[in-house]
PDB file of N, CA and C in Angstrom:
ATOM      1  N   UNK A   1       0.697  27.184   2.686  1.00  0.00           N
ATOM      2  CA  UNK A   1       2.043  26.997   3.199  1.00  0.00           C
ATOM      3  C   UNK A   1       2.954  26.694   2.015  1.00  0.00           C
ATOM      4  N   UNK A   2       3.910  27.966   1.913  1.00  0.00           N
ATOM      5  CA  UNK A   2       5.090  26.889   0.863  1.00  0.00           C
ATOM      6  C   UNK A   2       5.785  26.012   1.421  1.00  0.00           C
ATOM      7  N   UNK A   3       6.640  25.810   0.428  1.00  0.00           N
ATOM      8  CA  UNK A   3       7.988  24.369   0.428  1.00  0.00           C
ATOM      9  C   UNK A   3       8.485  25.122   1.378  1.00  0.00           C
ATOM     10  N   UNK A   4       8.918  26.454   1.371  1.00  0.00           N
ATOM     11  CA  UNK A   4      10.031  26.933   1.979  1.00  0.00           C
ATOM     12  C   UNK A   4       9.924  27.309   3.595  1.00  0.00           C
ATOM     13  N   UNK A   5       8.175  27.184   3.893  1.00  0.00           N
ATOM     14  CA  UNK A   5       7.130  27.103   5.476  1.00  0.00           C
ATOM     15  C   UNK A   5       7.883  25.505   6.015  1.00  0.00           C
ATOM     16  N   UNK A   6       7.914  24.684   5.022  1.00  0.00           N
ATOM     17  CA  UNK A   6       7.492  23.076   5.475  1.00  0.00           C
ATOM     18  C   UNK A   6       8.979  22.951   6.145  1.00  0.00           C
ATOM     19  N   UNK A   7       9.062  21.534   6.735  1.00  0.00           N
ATOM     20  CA  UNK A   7      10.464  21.423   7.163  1.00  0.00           C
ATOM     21  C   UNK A   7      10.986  20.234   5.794  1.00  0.00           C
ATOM     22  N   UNK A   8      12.084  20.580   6.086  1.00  0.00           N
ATOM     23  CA  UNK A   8      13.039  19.801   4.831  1.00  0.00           C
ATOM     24  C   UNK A   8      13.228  18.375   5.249  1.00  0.00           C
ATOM     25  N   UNK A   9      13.503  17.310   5.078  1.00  0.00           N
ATOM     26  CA  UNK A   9      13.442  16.128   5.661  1.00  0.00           C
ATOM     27  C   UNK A   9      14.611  15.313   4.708  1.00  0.00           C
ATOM     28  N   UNK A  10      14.905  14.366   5.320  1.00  0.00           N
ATOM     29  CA  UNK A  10      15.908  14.173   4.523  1.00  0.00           C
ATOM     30  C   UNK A  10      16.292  12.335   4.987  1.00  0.00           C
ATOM     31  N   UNK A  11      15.523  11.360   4.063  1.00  0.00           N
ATOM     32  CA  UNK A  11      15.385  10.021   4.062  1.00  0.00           C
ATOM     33  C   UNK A  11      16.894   9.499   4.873  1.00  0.00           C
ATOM     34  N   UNK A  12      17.108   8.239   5.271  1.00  0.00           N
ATOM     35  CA  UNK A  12      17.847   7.318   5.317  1.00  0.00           C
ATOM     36  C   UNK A  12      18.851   7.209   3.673  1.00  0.00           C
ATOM     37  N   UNK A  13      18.173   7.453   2.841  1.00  0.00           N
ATOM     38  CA  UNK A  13      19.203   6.999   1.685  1.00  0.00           C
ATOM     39  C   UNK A  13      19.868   8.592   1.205  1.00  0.00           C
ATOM     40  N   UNK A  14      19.282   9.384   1.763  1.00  0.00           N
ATOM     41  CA  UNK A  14      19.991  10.826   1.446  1.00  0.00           C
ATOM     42  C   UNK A  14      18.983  11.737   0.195  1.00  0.00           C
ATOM     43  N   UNK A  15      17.776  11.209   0.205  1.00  0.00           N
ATOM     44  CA  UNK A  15      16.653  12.034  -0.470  1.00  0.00           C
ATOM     45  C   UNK A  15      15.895  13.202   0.308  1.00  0.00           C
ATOM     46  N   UNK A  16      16.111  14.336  -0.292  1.00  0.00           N
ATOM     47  CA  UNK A  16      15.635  15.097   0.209  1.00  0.00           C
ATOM     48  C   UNK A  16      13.924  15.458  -0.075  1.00  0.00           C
ATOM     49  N   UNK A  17      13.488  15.854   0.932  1.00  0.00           N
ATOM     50  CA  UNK A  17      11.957  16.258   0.234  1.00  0.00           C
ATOM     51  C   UNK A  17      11.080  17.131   1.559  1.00  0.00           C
ATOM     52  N   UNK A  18      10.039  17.423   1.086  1.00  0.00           N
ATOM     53  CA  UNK A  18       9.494  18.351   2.079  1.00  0.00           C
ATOM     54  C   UNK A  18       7.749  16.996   2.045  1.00  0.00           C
ATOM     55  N   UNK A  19       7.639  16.689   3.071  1.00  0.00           N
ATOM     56  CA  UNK A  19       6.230  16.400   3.251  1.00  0.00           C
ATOM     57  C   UNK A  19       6.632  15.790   5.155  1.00  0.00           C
ATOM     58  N   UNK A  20       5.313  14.652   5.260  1.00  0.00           N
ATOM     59  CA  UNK A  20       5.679  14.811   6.664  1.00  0.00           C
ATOM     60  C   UNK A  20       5.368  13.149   6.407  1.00  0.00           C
ATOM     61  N   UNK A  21       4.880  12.397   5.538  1.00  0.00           N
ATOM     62  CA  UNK A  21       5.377  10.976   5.217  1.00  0.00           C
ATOM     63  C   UNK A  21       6.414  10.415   4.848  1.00  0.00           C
ATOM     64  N   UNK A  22       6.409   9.008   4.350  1.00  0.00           N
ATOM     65  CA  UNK A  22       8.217   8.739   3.717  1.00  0.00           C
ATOM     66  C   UNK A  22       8.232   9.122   2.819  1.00  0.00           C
ATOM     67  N   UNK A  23       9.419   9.229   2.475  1.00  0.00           N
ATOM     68  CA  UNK A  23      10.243   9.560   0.850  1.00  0.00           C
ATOM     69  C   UNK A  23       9.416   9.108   0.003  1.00  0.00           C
ATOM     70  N   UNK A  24       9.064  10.182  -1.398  1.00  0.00           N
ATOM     71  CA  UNK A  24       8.065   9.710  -2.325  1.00  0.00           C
ATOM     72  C   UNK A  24       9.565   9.282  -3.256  1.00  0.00           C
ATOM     73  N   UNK A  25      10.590   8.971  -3.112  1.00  0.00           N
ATOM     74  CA  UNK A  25      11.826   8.524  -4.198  1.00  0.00           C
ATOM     75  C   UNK A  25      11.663   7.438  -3.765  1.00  0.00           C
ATOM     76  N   UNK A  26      11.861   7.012  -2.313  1.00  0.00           N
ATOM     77  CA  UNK A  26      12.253   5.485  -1.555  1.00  0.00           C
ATOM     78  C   UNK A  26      10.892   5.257  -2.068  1.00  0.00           C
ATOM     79  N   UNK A  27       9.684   5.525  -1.942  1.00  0.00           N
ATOM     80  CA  UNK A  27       8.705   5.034  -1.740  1.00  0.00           C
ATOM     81  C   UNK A  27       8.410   4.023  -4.057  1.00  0.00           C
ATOM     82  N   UNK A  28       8.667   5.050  -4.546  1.00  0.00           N
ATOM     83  CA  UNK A  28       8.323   4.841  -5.824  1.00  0.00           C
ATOM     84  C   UNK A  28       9.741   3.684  -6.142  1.00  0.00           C
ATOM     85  N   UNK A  29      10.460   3.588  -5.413  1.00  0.00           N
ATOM     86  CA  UNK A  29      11.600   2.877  -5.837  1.00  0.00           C
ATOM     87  C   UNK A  29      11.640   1.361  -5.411  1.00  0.00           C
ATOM     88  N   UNK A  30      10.678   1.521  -4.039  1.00  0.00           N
ATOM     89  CA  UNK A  30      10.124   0.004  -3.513  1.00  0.00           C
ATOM     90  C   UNK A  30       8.999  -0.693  -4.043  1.00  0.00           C
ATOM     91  N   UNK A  31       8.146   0.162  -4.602  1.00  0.00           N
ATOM     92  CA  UNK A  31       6.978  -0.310  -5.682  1.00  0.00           C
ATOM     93  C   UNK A  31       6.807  -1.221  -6.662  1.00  0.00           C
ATOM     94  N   UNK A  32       6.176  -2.740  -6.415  1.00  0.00           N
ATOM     95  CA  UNK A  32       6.767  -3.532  -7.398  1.00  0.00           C
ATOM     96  C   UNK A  32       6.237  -3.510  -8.502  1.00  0.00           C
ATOM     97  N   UNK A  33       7.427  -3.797  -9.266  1.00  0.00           N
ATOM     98  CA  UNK A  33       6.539  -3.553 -10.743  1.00  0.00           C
ATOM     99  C   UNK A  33       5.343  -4.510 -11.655  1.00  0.00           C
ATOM    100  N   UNK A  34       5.223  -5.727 -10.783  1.00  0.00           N
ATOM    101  CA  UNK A  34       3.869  -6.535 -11.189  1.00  0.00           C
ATOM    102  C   UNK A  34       3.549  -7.278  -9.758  1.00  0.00           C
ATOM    103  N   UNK A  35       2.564  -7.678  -9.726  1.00  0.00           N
ATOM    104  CA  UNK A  35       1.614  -8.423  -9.083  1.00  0.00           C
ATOM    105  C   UNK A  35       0.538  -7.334  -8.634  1.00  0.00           C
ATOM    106  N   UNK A  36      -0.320  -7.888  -7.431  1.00  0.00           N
ATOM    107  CA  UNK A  36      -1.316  -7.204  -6.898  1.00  0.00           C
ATOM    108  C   UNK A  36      -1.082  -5.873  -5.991  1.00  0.00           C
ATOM    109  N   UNK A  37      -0.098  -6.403  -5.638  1.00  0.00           N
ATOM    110  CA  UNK A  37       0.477  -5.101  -4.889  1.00  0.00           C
ATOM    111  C   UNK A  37       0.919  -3.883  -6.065  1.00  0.00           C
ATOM    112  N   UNK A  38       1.043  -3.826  -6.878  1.00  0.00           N
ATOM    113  CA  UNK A  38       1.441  -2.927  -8.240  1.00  0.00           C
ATOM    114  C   UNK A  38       0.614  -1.663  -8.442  1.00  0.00           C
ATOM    115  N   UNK A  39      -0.860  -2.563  -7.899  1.00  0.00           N
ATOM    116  CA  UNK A  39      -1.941  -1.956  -8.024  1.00  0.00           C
ATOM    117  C   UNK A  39      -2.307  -0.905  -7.515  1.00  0.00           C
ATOM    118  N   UNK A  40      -1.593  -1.490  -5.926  1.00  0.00           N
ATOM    119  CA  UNK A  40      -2.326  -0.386  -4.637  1.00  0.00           C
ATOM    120  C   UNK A  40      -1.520   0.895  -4.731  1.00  0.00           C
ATOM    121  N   UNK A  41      -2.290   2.371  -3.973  1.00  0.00           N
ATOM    122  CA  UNK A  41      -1.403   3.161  -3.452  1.00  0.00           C
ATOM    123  C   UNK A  41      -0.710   2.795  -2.751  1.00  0.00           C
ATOM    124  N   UNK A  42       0.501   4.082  -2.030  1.00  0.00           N
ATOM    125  CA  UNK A  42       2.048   3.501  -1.273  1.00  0.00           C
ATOM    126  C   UNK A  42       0.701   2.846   0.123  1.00  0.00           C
ATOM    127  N   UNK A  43       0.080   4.037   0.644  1.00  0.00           N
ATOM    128  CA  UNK A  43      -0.457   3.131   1.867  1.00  0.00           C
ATOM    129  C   UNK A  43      -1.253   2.223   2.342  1.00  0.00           C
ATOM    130  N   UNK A  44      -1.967   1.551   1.287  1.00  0.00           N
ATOM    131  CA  UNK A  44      -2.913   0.668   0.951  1.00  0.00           C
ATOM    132  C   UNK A  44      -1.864  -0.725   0.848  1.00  0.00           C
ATOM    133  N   UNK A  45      -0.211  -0.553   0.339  1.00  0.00           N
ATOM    134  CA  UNK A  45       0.877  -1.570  -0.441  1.00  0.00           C
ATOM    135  C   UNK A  45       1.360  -1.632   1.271  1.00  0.00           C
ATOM    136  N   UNK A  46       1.647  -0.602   2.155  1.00  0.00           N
ATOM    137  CA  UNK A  46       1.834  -0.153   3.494  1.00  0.00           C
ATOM    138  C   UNK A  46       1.440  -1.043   4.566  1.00  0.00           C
ATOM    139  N   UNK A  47       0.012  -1.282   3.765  1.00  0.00           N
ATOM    140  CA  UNK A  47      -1.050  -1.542   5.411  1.00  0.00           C
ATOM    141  C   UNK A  47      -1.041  -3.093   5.178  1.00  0.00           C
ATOM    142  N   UNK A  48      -1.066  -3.652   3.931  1.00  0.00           N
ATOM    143  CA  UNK A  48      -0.651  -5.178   3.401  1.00  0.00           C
ATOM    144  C   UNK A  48       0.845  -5.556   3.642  1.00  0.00           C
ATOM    145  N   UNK A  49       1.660  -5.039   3.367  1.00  0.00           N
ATOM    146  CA  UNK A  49       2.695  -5.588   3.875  1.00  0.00           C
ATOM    147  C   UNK A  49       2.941  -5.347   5.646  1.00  0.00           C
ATOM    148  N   UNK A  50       2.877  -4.147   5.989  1.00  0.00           N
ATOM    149  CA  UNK A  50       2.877  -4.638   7.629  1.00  0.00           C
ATOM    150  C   UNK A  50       2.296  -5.079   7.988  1.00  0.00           C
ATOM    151  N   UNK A  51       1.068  -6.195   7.469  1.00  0.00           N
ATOM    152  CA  UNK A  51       0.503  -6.667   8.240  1.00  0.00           C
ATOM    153  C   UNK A  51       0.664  -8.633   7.194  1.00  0.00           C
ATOM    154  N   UNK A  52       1.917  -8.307   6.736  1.00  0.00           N
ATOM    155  CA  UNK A  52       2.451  -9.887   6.173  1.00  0.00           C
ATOM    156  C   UNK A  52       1.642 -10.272   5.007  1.00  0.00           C
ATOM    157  N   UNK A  53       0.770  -9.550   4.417  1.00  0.00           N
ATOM    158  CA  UNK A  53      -0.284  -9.407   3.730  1.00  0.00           C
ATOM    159  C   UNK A  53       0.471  -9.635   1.940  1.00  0.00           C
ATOM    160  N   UNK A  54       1.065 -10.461   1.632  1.00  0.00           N
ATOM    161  CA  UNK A  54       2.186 -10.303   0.414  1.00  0.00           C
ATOM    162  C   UNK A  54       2.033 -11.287  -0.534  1.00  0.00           C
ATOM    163  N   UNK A  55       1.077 -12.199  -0.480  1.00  0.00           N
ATOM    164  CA  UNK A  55       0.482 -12.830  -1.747  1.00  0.00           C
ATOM    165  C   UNK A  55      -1.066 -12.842  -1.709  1.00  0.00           C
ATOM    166  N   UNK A  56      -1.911 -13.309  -2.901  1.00  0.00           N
ATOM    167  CA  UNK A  56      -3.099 -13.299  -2.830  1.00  0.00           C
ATOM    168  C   UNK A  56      -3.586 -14.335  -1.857  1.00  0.00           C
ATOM    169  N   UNK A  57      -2.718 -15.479  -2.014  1.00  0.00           N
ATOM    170  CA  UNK A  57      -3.318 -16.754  -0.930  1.00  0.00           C
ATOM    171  C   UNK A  57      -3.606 -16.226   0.564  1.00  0.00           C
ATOM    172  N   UNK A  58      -2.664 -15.422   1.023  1.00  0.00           N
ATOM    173  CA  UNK A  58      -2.775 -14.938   2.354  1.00  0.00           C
ATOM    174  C   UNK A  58      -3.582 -13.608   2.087  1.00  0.00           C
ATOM    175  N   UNK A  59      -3.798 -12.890   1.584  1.00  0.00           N
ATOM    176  CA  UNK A  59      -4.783 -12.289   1.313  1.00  0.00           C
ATOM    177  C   UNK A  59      -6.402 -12.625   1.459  1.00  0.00           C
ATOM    178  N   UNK A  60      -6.155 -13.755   0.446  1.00  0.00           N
ATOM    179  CA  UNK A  60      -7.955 -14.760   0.981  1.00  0.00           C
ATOM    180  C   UNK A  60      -8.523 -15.216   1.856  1.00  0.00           C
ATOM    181  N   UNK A  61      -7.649 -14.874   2.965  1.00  0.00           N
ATOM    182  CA  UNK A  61      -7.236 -15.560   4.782  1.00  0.00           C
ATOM    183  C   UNK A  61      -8.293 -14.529   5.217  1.00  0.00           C
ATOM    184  N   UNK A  62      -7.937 -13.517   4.393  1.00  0.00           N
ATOM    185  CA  UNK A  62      -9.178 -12.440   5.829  1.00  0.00           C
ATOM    186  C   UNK A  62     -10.674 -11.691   5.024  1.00  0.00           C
ATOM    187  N   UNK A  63     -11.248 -11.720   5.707  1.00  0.00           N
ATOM    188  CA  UNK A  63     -12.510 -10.803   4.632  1.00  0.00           C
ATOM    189  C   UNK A  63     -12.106  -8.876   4.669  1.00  0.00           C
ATOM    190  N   UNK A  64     -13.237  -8.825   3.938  1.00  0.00           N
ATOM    191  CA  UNK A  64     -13.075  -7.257   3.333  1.00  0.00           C
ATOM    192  C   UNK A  64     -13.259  -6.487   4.421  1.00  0.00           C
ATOM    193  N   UNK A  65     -13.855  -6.944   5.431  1.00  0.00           N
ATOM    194  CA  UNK A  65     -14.123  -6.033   6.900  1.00  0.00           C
ATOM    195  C   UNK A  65     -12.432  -5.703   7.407  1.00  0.00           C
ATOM    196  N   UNK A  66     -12.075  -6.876   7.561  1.00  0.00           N
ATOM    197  CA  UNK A  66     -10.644  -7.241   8.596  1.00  0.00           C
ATOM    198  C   UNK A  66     -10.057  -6.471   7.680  1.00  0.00           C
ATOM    199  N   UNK A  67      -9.372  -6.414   6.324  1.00  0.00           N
ATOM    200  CA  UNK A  67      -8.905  -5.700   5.484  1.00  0.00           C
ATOM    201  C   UNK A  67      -8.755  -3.780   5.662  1.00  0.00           C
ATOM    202  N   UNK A  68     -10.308  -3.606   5.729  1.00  0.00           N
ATOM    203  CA  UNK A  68     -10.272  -2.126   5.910  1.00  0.00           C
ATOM    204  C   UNK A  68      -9.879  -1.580   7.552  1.00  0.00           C
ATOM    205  N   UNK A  69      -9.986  -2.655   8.150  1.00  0.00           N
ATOM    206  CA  UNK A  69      -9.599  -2.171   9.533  1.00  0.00           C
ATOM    207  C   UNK A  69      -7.705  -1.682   9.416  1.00  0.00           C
ATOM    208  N   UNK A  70      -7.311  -2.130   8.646  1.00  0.00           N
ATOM    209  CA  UNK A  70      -5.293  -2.096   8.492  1.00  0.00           C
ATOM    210  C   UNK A  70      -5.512  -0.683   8.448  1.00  0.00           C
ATOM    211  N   UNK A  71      -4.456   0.025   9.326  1.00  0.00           N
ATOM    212  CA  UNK A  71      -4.289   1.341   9.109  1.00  0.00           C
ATOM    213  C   UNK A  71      -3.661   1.940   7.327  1.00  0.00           C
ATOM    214  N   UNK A  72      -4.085   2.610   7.224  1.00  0.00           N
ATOM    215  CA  UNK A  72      -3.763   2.947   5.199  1.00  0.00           C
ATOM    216  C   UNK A  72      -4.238   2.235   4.292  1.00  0.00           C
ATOM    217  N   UNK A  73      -5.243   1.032   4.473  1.00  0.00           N
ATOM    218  CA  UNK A  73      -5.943   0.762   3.504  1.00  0.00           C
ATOM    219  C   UNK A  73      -7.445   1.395   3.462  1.00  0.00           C
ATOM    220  N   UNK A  74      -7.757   1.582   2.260  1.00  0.00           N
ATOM    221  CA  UNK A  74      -9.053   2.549   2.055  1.00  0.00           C
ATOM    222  C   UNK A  74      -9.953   1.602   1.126  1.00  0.00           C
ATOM    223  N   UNK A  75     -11.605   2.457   0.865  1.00  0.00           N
ATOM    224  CA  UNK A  75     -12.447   1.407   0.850  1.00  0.00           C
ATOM    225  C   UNK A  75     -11.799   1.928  -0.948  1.00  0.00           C
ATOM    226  N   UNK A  76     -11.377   2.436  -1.604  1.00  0.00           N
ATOM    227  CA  UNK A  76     -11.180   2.323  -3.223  1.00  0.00           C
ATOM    228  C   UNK A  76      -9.966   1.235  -3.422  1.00  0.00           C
ATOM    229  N   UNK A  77      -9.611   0.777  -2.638  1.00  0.00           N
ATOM    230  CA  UNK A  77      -8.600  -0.525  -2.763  1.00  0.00           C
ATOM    231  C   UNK A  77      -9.176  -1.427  -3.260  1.00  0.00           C
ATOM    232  N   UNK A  78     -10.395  -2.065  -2.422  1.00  0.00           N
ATOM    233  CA  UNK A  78     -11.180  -2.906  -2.599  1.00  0.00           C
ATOM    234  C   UNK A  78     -11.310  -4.272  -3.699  1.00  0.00           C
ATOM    235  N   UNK A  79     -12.079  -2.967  -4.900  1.00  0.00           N
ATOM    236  CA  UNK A  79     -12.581  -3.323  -6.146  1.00  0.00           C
ATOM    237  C   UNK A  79     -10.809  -3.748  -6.961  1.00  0.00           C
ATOM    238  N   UNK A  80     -10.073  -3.385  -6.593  1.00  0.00           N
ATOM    239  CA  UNK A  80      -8.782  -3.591  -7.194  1.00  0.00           C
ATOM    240  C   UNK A  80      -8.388  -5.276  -6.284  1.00  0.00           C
ATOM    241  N   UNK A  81      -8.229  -5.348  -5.398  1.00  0.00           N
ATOM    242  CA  UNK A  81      -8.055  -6.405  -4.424  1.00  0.00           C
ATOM    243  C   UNK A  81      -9.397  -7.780  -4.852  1.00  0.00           C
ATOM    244  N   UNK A  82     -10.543  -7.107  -5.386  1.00  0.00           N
ATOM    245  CA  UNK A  82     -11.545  -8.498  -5.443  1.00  0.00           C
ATOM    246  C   UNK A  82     -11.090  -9.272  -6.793  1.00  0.00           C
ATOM    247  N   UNK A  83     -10.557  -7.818  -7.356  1.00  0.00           N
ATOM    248  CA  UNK A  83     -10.518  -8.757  -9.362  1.00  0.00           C
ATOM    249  C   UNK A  83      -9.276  -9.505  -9.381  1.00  0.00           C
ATOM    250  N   UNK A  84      -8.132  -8.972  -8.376  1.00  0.00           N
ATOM    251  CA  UNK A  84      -7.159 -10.026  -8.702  1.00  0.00           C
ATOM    252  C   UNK A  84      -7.242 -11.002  -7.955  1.00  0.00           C
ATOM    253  N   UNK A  85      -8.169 -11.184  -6.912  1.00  0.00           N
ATOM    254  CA  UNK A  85      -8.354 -12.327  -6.539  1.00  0.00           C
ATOM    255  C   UNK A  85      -8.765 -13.253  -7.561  1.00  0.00           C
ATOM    256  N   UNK A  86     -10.182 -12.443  -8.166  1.00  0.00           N
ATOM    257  CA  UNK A  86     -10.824 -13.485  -9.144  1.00  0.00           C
ATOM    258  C   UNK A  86      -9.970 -14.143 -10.133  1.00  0.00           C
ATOM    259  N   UNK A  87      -8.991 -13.451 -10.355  1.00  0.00           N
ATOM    260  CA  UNK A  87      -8.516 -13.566 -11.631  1.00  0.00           C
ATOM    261  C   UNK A  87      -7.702 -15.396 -11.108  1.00  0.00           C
ATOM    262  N   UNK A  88      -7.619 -15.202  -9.847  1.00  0.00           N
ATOM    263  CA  UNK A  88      -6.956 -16.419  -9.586  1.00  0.00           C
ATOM    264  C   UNK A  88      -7.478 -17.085  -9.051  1.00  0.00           C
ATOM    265  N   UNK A  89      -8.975 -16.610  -9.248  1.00  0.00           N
ATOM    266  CA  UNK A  89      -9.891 -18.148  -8.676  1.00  0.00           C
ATOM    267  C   UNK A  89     -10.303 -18.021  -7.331  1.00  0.00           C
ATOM    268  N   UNK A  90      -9.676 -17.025  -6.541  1.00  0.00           N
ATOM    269  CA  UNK A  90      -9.869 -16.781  -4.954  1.00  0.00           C
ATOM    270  C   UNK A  90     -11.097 -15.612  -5.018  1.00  0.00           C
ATOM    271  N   UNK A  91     -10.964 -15.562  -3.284  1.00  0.00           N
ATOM    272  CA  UNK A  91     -12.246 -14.290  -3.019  1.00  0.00           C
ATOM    273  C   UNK A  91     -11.587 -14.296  -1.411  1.00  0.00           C
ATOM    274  N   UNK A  92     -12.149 -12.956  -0.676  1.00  0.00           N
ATOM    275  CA  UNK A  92     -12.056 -12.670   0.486  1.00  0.00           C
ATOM    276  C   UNK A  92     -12.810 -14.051   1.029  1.00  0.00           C
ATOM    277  N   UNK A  93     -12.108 -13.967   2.626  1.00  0.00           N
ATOM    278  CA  UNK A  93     -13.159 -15.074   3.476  1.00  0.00           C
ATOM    279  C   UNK A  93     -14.588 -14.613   3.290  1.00  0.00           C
ATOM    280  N   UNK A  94     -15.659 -14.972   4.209  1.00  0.00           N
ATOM    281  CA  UNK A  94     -16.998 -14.598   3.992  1.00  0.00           C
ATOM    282  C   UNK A  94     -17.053 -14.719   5.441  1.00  0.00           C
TER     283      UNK A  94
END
């Protein structure tokens, strides 16, 4: 399928683009530029924030099971999610 098959879409802020997710402009533009979230893909950063998921402390609240259940987080998140825990001394529940 080309670009020119797909439908054109056209964000809230006036970005145009062809896919059938959000804006990869809005999306790269909300991306923070440090902490743990820095780390993740957009829907892995997606499935943590809709689900209030926005520091490591509340992060350590749930284990790695409850985690992969969030819609858009995947099991290659993981290993990214355990080290910055460590790094601060935390770990998933058990």
């Amino acid at each position: 399928m080309t670009a020119s098959e797909k439908n054109l879409r056209t964000c809230k802020q006036g970005h145009q683009y062809y896919k059938s997710s959000d804006c990869p402009t809005c999306e790269q533009e909300r991306k923070p530029a440090h902490g743990f979230l820095s780390l993740l893909s957009a829907p892995a950063r997606r499935a943590l924030e809709n689900n209030q998921v926005t520091t490591l402390q509340l992060l350590s609240n749930f284990t790695e099971k409850e985690i992969l259940q969030f819609h858009g987080m995947g099991p290659s998140s993981l290993p990214k999610l355990r080290k910055a825990l460590e790094e601060e001394g935390l770990a998933f529940r058990s």
